[in-house]
Each structure stands twice: as structure tokens, then as C-alpha cells.
Protein backbone atom coordinates (compact mmCIF):
# COMPACT_ATOMS: atom_id res chain seq x y z
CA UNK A 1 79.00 -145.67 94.63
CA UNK A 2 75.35 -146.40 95.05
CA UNK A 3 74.02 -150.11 95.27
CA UNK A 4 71.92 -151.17 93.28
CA UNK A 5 68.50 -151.42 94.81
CA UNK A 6 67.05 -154.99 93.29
CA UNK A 7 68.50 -157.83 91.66
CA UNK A 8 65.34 -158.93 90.60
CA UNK A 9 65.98 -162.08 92.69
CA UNK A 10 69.21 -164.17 92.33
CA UNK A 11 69.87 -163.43 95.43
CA UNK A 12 73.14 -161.67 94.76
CA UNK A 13 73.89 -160.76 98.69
CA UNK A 14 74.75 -157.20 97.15
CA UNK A 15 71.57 -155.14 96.08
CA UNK A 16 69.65 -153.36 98.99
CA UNK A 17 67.00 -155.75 98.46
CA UNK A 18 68.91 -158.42 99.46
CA UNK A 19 70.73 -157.30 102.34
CA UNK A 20 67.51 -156.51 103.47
CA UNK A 21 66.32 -159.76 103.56
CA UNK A 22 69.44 -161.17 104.76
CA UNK A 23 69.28 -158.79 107.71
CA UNK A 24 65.35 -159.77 108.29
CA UNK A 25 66.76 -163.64 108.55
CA UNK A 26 69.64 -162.79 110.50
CA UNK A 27 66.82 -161.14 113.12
CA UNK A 28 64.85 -164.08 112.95
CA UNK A 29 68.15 -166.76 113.68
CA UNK A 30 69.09 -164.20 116.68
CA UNK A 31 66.09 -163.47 118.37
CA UNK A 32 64.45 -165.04 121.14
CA UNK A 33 60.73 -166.02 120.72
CA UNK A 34 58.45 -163.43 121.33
CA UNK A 35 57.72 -159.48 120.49
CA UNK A 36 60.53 -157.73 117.82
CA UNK A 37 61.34 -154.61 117.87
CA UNK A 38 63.73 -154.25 114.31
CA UNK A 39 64.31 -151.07 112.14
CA UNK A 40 62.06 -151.75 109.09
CA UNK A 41 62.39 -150.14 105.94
CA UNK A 42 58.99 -148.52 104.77
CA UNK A 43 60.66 -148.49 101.35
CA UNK A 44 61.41 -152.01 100.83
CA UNK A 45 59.06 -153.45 102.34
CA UNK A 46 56.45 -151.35 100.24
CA UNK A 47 58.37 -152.39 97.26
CA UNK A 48 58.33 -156.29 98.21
CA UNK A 49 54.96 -156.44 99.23
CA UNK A 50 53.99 -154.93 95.61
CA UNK A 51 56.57 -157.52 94.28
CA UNK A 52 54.90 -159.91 96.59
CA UNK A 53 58.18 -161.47 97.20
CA UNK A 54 57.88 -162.09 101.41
């Protein structure tokens, strides 16, 4: 079964929109201060930044 990708924003925890930005907050809560090195998505962060959602 494929997730869906967005919930359009009620943050349902489920879509791959949102565990994407529940992983990006998790990373920030976790890491020490200074330079990140994360696996991005090129994908959804394309697609948020047309959204303008971050």
C-alpha cells in the first residue's frame, strides 16, 4: 500500500508530507547546535517550498 503523499495540512502524522516534517523536527530536538548533515528529500522539499508551507 502506498501512502498518501499530502494531507493538505491537518497534520495527519500519516502522509509522506508529514512524516517528513515530523522527521525534520525530530532532527532539530536531537541535534546539537551547529552544522547538519540530514538526508533531505529533493521531492518534498520542492513540493513545500512551491506550497510555501516551511
Amino acid at each position: 500500500m502506498t501512502r498518501k503523499f499530502d494531507c493538505k495540512g491537518d497534520g495527519c502524522g500519516e502522509c509522506q508530507v508529514c512524516r517528513y516534517l515530523d522527521y525534520l523536527d525530530w532532527v532539530e530536538s536531537v541535534a546539537f547546535d551547529g552544522p547538519k548533515s540530514i538526508e533531505r528529500s529533493p521531492k518534498i522539499d520542492a513540493y513545500l517550498a512551491e506550497m510555501d508551507v516551511t
